[in-house]
C-alpha atoms as a PDB file:
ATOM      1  CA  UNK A   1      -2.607  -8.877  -2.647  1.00  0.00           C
ATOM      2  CA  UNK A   2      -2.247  -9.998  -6.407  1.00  0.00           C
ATOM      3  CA  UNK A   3      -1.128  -6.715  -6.852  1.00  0.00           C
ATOM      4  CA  UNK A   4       2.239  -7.652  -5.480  1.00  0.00           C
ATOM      5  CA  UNK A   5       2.394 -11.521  -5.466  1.00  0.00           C
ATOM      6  CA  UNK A   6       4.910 -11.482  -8.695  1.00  0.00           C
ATOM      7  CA  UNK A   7       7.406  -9.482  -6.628  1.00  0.00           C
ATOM      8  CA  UNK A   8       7.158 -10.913  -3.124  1.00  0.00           C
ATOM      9  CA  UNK A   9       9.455 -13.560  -4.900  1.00  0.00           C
ATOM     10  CA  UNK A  10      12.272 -11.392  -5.516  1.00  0.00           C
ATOM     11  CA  UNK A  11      12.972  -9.128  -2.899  1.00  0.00           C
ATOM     12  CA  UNK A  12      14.925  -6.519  -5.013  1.00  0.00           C
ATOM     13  CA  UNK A  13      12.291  -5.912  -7.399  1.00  0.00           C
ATOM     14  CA  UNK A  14       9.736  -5.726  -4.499  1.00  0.00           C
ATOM     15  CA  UNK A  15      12.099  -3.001  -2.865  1.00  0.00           C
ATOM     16  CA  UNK A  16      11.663  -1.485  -6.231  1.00  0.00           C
ATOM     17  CA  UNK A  17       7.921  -1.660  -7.037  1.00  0.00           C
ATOM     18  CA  UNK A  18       7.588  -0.384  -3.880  1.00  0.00           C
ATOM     19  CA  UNK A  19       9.582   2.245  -3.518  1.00  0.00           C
ATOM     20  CA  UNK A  20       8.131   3.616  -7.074  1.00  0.00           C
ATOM     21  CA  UNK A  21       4.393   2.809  -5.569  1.00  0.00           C
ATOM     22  CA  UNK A  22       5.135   4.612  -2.365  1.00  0.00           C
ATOM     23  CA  UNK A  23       7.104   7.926  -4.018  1.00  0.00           C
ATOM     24  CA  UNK A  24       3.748   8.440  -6.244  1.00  0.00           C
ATOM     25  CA  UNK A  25       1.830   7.832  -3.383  1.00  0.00           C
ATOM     26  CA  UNK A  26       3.355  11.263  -1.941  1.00  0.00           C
ATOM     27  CA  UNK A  27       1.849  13.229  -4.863  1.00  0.00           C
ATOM     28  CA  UNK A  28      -1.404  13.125  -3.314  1.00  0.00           C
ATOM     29  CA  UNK A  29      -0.343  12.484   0.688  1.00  0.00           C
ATOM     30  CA  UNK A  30       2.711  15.336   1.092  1.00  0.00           C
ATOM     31  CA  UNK A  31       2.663  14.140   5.205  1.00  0.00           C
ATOM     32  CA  UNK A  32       3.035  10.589   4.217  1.00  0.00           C
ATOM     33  CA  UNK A  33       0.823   9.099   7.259  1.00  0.00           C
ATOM     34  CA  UNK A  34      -1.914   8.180   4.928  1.00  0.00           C
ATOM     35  CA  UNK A  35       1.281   6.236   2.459  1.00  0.00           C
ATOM     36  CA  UNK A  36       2.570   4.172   5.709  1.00  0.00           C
ATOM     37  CA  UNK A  37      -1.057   2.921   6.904  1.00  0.00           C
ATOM     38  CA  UNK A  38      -2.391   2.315   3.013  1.00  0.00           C
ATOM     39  CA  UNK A  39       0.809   0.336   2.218  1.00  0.00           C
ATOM     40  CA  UNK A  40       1.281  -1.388   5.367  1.00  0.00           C
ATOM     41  CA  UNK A  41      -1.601  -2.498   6.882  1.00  0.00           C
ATOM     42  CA  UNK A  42      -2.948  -4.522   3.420  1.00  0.00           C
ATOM     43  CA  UNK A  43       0.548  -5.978   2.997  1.00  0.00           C
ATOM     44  CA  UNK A  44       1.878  -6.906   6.083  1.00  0.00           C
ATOM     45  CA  UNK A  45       0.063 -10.139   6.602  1.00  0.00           C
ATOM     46  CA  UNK A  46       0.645 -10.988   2.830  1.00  0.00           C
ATOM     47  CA  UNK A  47       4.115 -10.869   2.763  1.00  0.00           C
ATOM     48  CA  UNK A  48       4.905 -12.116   5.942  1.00  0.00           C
ATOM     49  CA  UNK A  49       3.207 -15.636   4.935  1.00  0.00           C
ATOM     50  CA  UNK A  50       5.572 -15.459   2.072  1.00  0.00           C
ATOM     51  CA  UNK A  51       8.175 -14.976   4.460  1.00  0.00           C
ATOM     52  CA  UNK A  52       9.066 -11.072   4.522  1.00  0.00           C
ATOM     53  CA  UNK A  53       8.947 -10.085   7.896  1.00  0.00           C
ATOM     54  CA  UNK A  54       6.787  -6.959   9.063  1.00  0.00           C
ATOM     55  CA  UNK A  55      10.314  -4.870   9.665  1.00  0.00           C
ATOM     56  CA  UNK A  56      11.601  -5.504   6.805  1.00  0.00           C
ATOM     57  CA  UNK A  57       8.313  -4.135   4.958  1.00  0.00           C
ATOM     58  CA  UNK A  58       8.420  -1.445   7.153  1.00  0.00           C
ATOM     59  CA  UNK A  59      12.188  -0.342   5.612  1.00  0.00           C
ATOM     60  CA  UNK A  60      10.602  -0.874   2.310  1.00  0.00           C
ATOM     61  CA  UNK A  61       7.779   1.470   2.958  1.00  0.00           C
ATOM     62  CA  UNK A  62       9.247   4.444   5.075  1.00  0.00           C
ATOM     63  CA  UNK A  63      12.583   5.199   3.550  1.00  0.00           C
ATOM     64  CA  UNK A  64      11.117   6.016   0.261  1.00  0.00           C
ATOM     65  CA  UNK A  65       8.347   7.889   2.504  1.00  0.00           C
ATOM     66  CA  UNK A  66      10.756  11.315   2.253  1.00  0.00           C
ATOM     67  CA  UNK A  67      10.887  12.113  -1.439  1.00  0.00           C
ATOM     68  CA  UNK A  68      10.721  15.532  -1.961  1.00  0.00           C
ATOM     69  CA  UNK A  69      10.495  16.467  -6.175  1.00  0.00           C
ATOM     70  CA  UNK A  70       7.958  19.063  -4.879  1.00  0.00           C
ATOM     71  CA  UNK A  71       8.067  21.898  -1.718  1.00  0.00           C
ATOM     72  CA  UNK A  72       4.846  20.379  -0.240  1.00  0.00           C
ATOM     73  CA  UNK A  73       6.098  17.085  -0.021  1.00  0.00           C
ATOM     74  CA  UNK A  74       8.696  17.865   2.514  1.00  0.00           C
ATOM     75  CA  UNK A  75       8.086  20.402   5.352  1.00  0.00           C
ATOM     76  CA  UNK A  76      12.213  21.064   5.325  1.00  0.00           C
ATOM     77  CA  UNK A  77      11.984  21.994   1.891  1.00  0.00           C
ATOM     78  CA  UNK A  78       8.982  24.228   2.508  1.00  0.00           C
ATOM     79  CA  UNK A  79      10.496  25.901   5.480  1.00  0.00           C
ATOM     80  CA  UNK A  80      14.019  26.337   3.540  1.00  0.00           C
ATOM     81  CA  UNK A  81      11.923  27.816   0.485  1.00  0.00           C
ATOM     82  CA  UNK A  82      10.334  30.051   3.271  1.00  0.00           C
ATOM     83  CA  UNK A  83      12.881  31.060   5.307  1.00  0.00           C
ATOM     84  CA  UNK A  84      15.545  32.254   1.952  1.00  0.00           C
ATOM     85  CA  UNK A  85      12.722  33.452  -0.121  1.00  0.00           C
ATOM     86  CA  UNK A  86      13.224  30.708  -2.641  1.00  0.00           C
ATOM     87  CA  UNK A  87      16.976  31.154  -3.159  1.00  0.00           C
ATOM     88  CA  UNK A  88      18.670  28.448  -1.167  1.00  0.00           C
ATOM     89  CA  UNK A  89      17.795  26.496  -4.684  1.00  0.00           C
ATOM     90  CA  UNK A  90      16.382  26.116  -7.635  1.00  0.00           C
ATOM     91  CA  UNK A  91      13.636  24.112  -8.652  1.00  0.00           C
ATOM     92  CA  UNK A  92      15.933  22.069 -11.163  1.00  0.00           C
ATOM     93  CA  UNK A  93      18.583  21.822  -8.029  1.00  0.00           C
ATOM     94  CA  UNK A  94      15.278  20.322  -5.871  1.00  0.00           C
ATOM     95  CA  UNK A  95      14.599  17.979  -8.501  1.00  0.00           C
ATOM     96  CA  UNK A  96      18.085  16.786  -9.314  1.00  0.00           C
ATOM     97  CA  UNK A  97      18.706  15.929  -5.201  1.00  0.00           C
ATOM     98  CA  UNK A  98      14.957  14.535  -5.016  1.00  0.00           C
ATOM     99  CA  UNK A  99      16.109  11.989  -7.632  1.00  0.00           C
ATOM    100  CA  UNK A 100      19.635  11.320  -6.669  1.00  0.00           C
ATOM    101  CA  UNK A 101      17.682  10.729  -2.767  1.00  0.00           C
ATOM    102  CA  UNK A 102      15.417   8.047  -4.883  1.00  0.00           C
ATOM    103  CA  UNK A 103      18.195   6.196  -6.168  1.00  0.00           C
ATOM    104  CA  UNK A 104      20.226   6.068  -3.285  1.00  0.00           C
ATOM    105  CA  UNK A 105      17.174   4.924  -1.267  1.00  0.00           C
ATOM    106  CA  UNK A 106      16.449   1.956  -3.628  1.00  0.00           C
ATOM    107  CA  UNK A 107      20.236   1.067  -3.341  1.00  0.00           C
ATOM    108  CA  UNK A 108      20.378   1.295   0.528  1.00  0.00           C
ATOM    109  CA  UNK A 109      16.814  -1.448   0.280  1.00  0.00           C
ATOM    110  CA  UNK A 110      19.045  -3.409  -2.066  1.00  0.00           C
ATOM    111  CA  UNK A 111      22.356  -3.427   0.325  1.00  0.00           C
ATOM    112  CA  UNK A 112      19.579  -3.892   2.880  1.00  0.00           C
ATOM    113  CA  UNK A 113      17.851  -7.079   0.922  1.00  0.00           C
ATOM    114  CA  UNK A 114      21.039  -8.313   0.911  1.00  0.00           C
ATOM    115  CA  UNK A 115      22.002  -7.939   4.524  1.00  0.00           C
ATOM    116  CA  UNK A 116      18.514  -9.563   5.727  1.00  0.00           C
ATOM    117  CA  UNK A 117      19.330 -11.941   3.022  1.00  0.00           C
ATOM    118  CA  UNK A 118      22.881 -13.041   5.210  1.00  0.00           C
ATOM    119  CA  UNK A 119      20.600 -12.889   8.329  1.00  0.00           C
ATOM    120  CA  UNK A 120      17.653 -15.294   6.926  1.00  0.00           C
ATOM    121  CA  UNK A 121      15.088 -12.891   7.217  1.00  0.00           C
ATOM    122  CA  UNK A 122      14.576 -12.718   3.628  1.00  0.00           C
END
């Protein structure tokens, strides 16, 4: 995976390309099934021989899985847009929490980095 093989070095910017890679993934795969298996299957191996284990990849794949900047991309959001007729929120609040979710995702990977750092994993 050349793609990748700059990052796999530095496991905060991986957490970070990642993360990015994965939330524009959702554009075009709102259940996020398709995201997990096309980011997963081609890496695991890859990283693992550079010595990020499978688990850890996982984290770095599913947590930024649940983005939501639009309704489809999160069936709560649909059904809350649904059930109060669109007036739970507003689009700008949606995109505001979608973003502030992003950022505290990639800083949960980084405590996390950190954490498997203490442990040896990473």
């Amino acid at each position: 995976m050349p793609t990748v093989q700059p990052f796999v070095a530095n496991p905060f910017l991986l957490v970070v390309v990642l993360s990015v890679a994965v939330a524009a993934m959702r554009f075009v795969d709102p259940v996020g099934f398709i995201t997990i298996a096309a980011f997963f299957l081609p890496l695991a191996r890859f990283v693992a021989e550079r010595g990020v284990p499978p688990l850890v990849l996982t984290a770095m794949i599913v947590l930024p899985t649940h983005v939501f900047w639009f309704s489809y991309q999160n069936i709560w959001i649909a059904m809350t847009d649904g059930i109060s007729r669109n007036s739970a929120y507003t689009d700008a609040d949606r995109f505001k929490l979608a973003t502030l979710y992003f950022g505290v995702t990639i800083a949960a990977l980084w405590i996390g980095v950190a954490y498997w750092r203490l442990l040896g994993l990473v």
